[in-house]
Each structure stands twice: as C-alpha cells, then as structure tokens.
Protein backbone atom coordinates (compact mmCIF):
# COMPACT_ATOMS: atom_id res chain seq x y z
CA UNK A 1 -115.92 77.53 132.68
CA UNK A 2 -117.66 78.64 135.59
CA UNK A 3 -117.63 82.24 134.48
CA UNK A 4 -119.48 81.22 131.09
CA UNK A 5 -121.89 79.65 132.48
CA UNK A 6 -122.54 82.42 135.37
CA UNK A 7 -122.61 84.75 131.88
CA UNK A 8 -125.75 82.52 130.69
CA UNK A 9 -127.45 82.14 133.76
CA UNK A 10 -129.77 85.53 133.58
CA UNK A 11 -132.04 84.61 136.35
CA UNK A 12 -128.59 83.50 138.92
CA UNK A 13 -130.56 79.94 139.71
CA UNK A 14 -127.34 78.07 139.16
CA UNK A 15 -129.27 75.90 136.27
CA UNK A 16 -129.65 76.87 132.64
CA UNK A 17 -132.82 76.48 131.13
CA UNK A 18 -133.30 75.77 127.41
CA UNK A 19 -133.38 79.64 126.17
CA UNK A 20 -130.51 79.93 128.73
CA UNK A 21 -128.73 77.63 127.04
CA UNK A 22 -129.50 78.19 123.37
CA UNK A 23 -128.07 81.68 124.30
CA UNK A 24 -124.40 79.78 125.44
CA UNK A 25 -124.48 77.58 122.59
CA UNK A 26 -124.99 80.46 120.03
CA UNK A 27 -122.16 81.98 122.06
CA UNK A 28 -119.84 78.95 121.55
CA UNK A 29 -120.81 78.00 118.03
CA UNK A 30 -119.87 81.61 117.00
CA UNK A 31 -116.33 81.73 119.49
CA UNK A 32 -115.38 78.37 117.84
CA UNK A 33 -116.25 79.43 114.15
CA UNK A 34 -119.45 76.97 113.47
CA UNK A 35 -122.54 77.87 112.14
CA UNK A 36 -125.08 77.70 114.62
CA UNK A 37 -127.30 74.37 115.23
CA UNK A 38 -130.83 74.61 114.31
CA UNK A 39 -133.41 73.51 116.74
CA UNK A 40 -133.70 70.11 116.79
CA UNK A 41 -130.32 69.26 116.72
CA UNK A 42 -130.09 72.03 120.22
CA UNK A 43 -132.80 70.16 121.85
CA UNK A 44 -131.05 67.50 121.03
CA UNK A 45 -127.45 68.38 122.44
CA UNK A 46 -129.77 69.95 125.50
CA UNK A 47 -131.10 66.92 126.02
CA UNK A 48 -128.30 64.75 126.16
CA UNK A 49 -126.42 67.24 128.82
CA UNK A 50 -129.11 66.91 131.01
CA UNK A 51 -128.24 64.15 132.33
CA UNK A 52 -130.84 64.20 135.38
CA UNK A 53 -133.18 64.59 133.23
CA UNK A 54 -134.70 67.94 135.04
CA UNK A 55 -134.84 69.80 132.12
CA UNK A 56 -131.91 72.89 132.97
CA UNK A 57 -128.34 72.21 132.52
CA UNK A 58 -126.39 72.56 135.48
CA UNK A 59 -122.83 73.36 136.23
CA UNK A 60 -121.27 70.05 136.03
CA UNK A 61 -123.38 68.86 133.20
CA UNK A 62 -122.22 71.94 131.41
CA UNK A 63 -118.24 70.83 132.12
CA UNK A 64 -119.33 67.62 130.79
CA UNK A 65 -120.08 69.54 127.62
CA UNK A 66 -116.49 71.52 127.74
CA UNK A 67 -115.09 68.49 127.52
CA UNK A 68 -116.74 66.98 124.67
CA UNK A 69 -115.46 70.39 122.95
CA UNK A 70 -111.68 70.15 124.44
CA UNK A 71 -111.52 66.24 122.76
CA UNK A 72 -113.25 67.37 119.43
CA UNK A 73 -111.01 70.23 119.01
CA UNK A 74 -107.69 68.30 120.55
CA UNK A 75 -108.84 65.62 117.77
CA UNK A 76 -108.69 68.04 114.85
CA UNK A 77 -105.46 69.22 116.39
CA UNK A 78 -106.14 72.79 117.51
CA UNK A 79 -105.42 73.64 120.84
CA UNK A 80 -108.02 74.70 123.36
CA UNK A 81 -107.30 76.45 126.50
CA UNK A 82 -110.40 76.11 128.85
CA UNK A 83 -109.19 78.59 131.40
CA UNK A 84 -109.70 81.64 128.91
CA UNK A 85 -113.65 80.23 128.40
C-alpha cells in the first residue's frame, strides 16, 4: 500500500492532495474494473478520508481507504491481495 501511495505522491510530501488523489482513485477505479467517480462523489470520498480534516490524504488515512476496498470486495466474494497494491 505504501508503494501506491508513494506512486501518487508527485511532489514526495508524504500527503496527497486532491489532484494527487483523483490521480490514485482513477488508478484504482480502473485496476478494480469500475467506471470512474465523477466529481462530486471524489470530493466526496476525499473528504471523508481526510479524517483531520487538513485537506491531503495521508498514509494512514489512505490504508483506511484499502480497507474499505478489501471488505467491499471480500463481501462480493472476490479475493483481494493487498500486498500486490
């Protein structure tokens, strides 16, 4: 997970800002087969990782969002292997 979010982080702050993360998203929604989200719905989803509120995403807050995806996917009963992220 690290490494994904290292590949997102252009400016190596250790924080993803909103185009930052619209990049990863656009990333994951096309890795996991899903259209892409359109803008409100990614501020949205921005907003609620940011849990501090600071608007950028940091590491842990983007785990948080890995496993969101690892209980979806485990629900609809499709494996996910995190390590290969």
């Amino acid at each position: 997970m690290v490494r994904l979010f290292n590949k997102f982080d252009s400016n190596c702050d250790g924080r993803l800002s909103s185009f930052e993360f619209n990049d990863a998203l656009k990333y994951l929604t096309k890795i996991f087969g899903s259209t892409n989200p359109n803008r409100k719905d990614a501020e949205w989803i921005f907003g609620y990782l940011d849990t501090d509120s600071d608007q950028t995403i940091t590491i842990e807050e983007f785990k948080q969002m890995a496993k969101v995806l690892e209980n979806r996917i485990c629900e609809s009963g499709l494996k996910f292997y995190s390590k290969t992220i």
